[in-house]
Protein backbone atom coordinates (compact mmCIF):
# COMPACT_ATOMS: atom_id res chain seq x y z
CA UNK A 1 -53.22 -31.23 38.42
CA UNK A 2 -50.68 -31.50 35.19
CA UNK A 3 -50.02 -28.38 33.10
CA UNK A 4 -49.59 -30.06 29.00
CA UNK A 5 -47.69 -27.09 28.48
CA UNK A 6 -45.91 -27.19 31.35
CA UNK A 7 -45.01 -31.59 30.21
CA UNK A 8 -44.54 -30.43 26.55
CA UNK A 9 -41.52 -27.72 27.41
CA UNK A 10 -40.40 -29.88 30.04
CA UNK A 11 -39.62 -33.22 27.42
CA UNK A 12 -38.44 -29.92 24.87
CA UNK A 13 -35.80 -28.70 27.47
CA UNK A 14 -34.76 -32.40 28.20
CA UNK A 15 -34.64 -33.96 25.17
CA UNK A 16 -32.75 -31.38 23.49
CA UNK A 17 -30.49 -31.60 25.99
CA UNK A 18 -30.27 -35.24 25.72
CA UNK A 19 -30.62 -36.29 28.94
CA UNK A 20 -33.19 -38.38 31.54
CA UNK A 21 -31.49 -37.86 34.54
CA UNK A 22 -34.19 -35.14 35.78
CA UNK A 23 -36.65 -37.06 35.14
CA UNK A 24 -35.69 -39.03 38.59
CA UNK A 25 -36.43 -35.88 40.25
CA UNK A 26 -39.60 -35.75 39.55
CA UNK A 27 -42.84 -37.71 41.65
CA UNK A 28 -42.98 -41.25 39.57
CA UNK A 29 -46.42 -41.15 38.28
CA UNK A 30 -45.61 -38.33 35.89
CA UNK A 31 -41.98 -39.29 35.55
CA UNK A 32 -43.39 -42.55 33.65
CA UNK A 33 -46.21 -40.18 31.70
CA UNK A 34 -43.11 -38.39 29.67
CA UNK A 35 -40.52 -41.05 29.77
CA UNK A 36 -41.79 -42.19 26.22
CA UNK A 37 -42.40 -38.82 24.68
CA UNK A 38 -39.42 -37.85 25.85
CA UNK A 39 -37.31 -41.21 24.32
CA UNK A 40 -38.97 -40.05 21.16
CA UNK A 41 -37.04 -36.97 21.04
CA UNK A 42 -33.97 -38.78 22.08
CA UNK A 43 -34.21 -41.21 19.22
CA UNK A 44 -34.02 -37.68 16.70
CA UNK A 45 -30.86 -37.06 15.26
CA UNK A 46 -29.60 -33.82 16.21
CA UNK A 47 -31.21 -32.09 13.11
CA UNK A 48 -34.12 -33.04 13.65
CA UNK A 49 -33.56 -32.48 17.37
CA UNK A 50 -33.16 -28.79 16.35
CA UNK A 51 -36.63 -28.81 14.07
CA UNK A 52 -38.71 -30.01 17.15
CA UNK A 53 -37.56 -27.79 19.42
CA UNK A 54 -38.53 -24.63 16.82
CA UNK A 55 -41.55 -26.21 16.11
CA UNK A 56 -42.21 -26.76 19.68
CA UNK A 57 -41.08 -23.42 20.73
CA UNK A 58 -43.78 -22.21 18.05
CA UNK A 59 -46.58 -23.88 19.92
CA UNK A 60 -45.55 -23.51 23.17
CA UNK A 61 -46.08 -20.14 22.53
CA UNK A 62 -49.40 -20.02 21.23
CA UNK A 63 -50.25 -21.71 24.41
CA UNK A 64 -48.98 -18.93 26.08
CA UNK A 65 -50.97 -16.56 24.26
CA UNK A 66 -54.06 -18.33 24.90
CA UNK A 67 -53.38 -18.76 28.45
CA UNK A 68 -51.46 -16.14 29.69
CA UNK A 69 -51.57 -12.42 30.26
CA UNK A 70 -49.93 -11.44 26.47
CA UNK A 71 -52.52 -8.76 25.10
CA UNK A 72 -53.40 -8.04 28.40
CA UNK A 73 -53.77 -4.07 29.10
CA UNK A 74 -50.72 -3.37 31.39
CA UNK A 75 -52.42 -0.97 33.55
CA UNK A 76 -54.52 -4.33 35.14
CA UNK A 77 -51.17 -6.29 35.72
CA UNK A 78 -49.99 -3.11 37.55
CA UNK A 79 -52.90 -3.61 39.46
CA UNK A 80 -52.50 -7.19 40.18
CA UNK A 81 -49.67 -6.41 41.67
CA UNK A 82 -50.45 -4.10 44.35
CA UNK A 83 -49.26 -4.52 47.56
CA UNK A 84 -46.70 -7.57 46.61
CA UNK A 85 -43.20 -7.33 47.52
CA UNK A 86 -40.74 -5.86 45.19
CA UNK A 87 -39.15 -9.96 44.39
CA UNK A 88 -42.29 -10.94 44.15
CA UNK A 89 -43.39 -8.26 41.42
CA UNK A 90 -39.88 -9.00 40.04
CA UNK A 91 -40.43 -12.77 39.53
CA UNK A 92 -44.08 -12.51 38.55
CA UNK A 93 -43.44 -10.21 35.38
CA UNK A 94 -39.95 -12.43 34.34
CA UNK A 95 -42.27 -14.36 31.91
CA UNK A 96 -43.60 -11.12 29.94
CA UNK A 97 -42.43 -9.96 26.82
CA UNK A 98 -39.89 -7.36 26.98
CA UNK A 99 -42.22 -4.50 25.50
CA UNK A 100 -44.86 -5.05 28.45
CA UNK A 101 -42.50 -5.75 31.04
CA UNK A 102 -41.07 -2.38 30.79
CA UNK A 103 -44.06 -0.56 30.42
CA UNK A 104 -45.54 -2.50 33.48
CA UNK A 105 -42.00 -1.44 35.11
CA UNK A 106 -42.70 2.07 34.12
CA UNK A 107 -45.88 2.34 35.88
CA UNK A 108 -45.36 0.72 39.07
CA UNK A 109 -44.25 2.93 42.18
CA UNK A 110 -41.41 4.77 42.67
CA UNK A 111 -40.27 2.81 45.52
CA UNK A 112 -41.08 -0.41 44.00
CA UNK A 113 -39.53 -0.13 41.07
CA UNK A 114 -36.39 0.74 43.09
CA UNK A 115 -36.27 -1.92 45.31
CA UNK A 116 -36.77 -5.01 42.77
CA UNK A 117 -34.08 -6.96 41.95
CA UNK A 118 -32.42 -7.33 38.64
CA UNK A 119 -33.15 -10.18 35.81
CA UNK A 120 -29.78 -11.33 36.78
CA UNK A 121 -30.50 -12.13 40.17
CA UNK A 122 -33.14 -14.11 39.85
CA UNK A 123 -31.15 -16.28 37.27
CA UNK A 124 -30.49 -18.63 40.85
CA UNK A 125 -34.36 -18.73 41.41
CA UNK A 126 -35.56 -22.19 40.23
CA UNK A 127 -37.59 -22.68 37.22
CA UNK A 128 -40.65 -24.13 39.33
CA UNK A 129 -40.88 -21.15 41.55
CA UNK A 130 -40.75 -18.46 38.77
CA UNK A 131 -43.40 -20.37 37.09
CA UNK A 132 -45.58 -20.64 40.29
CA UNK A 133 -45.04 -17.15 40.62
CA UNK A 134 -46.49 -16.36 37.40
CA UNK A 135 -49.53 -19.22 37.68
CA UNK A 136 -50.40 -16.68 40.67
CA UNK A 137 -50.33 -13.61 38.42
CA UNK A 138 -52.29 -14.97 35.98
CA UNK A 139 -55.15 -16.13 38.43
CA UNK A 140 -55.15 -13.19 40.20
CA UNK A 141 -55.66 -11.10 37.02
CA UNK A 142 -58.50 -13.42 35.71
CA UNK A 143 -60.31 -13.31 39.51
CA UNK A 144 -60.24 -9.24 38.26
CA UNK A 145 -62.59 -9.94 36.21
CA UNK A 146 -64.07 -13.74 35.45
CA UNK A 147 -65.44 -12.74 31.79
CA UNK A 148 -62.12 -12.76 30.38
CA UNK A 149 -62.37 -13.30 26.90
CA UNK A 150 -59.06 -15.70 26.80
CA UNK A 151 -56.92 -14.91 23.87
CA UNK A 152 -58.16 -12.01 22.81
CA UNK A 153 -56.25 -9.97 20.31
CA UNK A 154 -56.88 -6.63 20.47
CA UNK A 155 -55.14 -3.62 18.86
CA UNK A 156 -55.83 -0.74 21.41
CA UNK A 157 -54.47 2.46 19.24
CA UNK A 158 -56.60 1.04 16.66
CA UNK A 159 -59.75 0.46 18.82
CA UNK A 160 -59.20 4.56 20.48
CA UNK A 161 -58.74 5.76 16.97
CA UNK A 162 -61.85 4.35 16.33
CA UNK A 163 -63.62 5.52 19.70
CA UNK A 164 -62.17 9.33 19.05
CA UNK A 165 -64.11 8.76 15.28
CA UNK A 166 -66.91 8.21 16.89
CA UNK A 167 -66.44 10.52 19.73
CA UNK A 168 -66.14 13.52 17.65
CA UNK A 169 -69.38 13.21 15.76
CA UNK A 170 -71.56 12.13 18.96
CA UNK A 171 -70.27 15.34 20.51
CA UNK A 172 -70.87 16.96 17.07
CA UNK A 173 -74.60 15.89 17.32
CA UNK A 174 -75.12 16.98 21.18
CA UNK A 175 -74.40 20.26 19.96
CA UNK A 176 -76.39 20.19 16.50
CA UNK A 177 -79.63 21.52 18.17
CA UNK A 178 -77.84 23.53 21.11
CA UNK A 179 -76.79 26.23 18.91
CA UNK A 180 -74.92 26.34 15.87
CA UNK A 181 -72.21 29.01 17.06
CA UNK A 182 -71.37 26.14 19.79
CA UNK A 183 -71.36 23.59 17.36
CA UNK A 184 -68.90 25.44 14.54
CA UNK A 185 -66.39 26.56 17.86
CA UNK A 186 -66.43 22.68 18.38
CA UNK A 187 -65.38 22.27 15.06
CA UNK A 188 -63.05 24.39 14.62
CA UNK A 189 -60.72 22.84 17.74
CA UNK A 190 -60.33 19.96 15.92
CA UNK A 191 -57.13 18.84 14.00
CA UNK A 192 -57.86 19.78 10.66
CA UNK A 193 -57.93 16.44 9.01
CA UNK A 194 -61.09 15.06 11.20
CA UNK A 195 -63.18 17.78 10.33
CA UNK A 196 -64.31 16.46 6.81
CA UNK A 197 -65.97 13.76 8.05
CA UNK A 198 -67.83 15.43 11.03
CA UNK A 199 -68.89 17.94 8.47
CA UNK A 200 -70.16 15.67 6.35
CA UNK A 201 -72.26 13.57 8.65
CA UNK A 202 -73.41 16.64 9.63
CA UNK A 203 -75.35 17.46 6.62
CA UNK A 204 -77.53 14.77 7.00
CA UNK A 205 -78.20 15.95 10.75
CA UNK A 206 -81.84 16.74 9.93
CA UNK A 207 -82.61 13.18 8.68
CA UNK A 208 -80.94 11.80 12.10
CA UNK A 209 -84.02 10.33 14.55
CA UNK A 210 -84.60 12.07 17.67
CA UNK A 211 -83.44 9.11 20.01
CA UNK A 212 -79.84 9.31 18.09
CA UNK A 213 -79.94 13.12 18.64
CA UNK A 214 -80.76 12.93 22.62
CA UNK A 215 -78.22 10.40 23.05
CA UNK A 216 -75.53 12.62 22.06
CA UNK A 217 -76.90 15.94 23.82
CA UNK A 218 -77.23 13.89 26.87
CA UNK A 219 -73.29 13.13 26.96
CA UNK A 220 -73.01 17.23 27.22
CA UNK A 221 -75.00 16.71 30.06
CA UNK A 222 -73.94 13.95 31.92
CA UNK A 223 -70.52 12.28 30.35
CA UNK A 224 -68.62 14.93 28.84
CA UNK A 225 -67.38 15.80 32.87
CA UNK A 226 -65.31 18.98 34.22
CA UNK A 227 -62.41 18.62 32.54
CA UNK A 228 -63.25 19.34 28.66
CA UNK A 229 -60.17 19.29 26.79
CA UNK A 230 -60.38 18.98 23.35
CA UNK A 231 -58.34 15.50 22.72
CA UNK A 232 -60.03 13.80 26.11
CA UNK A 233 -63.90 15.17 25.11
CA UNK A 234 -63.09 12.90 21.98
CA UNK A 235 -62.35 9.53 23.20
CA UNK A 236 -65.08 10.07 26.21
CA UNK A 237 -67.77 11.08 23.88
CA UNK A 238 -66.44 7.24 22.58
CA UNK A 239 -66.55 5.31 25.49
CA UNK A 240 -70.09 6.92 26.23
CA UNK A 241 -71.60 5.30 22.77
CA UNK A 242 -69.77 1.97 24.17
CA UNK A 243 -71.02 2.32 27.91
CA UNK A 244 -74.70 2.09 26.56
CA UNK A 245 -73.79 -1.57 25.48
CA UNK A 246 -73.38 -2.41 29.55
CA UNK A 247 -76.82 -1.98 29.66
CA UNK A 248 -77.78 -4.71 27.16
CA UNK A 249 -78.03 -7.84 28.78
CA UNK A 250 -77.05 -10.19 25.61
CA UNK A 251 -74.31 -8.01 25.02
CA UNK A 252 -72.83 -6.55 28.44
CA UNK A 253 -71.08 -10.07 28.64
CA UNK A 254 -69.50 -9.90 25.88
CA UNK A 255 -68.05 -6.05 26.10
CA UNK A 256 -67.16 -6.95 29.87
CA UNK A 257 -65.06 -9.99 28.71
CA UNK A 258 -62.48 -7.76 26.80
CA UNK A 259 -62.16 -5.38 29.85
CA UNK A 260 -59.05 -6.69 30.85
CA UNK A 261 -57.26 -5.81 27.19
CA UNK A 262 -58.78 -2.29 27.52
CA UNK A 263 -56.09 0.12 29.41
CA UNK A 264 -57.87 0.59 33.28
CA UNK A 265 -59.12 3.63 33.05
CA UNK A 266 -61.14 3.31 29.98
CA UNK A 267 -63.39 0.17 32.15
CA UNK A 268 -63.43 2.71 34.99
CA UNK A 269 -64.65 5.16 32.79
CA UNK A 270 -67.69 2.97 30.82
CA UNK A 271 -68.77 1.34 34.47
CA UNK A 272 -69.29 5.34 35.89
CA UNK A 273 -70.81 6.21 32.28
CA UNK A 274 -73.12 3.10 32.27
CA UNK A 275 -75.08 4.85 35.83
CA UNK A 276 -75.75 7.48 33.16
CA UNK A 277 -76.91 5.93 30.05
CA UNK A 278 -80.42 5.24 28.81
CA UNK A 279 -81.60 2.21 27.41
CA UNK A 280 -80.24 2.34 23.81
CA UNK A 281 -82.33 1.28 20.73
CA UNK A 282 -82.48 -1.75 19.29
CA UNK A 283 -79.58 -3.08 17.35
CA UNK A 284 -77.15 -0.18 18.90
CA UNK A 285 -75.26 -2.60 21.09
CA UNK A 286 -74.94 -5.03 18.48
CA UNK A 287 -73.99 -3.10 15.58
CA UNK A 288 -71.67 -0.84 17.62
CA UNK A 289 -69.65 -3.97 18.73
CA UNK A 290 -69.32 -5.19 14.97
CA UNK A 291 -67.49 -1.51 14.31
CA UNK A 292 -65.21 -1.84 17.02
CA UNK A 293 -64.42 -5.67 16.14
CA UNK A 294 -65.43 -6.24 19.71
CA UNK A 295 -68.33 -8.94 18.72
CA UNK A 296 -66.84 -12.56 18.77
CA UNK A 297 -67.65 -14.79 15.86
CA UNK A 298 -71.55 -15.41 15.79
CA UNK A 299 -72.06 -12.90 18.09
């Protein structure tokens, strides 16, 4: 199997080096597929040598993006990585961008974090291995979870800003018809910028149909857990409005296939939630994945 990519950095690296020698080294059947492209980028005068290779560096990355783990929640490449060698874990993340490689770093073990090598020693590991290395990586993350949405861009702060909006009010609600001394305490711990709008959809609480009401009274019951602090109660009262959606056929698939640029515990948290959750009514799923720009294009 041939990699484009893989060909299209290799005639980058060599023709902007201006050389063929290498290309000896490799088996002849794909020596002879870049010989031409790569005579192409010979023939450039060294301007132009120097366009190509930013335009190439452009795409190549791109590729990358589509193909790779970029986007992907750290927490699942710490994951990946469990059990692997310090090298190993070394050479696998040398291909990530410096802000996840350090937060991967960060959240390994104690001992493994330790024991890996420094960038500059594996300066002496060939090119072919590290990339191997990383080929392995990125399989094992995707055999995580097989609905990977590939290329998926997703801005997480935005997406549990969101999920706490939500959260707030479908706590809110679970409380409307419990008792309103409840409800007003529950107010009153949050920051005083969200309460406005809680307030406010409040008003219309009367108007709200009694399968929207039971949903959120049942997350008191059954997703809200031991551990109630303010902040958390927030973002689970969010992810318990999302784990309905993993009951929808049609649209299951298509939440599941961003799992892997959700941080882990959030997916560990909607697949315990989704044992909980009633059937939702129709449209929920669908109209709650629009709001959270988690429905692809014609979705």
């Amino acid at each position: 199997m041939t990699d484009p990519a893989h060909d299209a950095a290799l005639v980058w690296a060599l023709g902007t080096r201006g050389s063929v020698e290498h290309l000896e080294q490799l088996d002849p059947e794909r020596a002879d597929r870049l010989r031409q492209p790569l005579q192409k980028v010979l023939d450039l005068s060294r301007e132009q040598r120097i366009a190509f290779a930013g335009r190439e560096a452009q795409r190549l990355s791109a590729s990358r993006l589509r193909r790779g783990l970029e986007g992907i929640d750290p927490s699942w490449i710490v994951e990946a990585l469990r059990g692997e060698e310090p090298h190993l874990v070394a050479v696998a993340l040398v291909f990530l961008p410096t802000p996840v490689r350090r937060t991967v770093t960060k959240l390994l073990p104690r001992k493994v974090r330790e024991a890996m090598p420094g960038r500059k020693a594996l300066e002496n590991v060939e090119q072919v291995w590290l990339v191997r290395c990383r080929d392995v990586l990125d399989r094992r993350i995707q055999a995580l979870l097989p609905d990977l949405q590939r290329g998926a861009q997703i801005d997480v702060a935005g997406l549990e800003q969101r999920l706490r909006e939500l959260g707030r009010l479908e706590a809110a609600l679970g409380l409307y018809r419990v008792g309103r001394a409840a409800l007003a305490r529950f107010v009153a711990n949050m920051e005083p910028a969200d309460r406005p709008a809680v307030q406010e959809e409040l008003k219309a609480a009367d108007a709200i149909p009694d399968v929207r009401l039971e949903r959120a009274e049942r997350f008191w019951g059954r997703g809200a857990g031991v551990d109630q602090k303010t902040d958390d109660l927030h973002l689970r009262a969010g992810l318990w409005q999302l784990a309905h959606v993993l009951i929808v056929d049609h649209y299951s698939s298509q939440l599941r296939s961003y799992f892997l640029y959700l941080p882990r515990r959030w997916v560990q948290e909607l697949e315990l939630m989704a044992d909980k959750v009633r059937e939702p009514e129709e449209g929920f799923a669908q109209q709650l994945l629009a709001s959270l720009n988690l429905l692809p294009e014609g979705g």
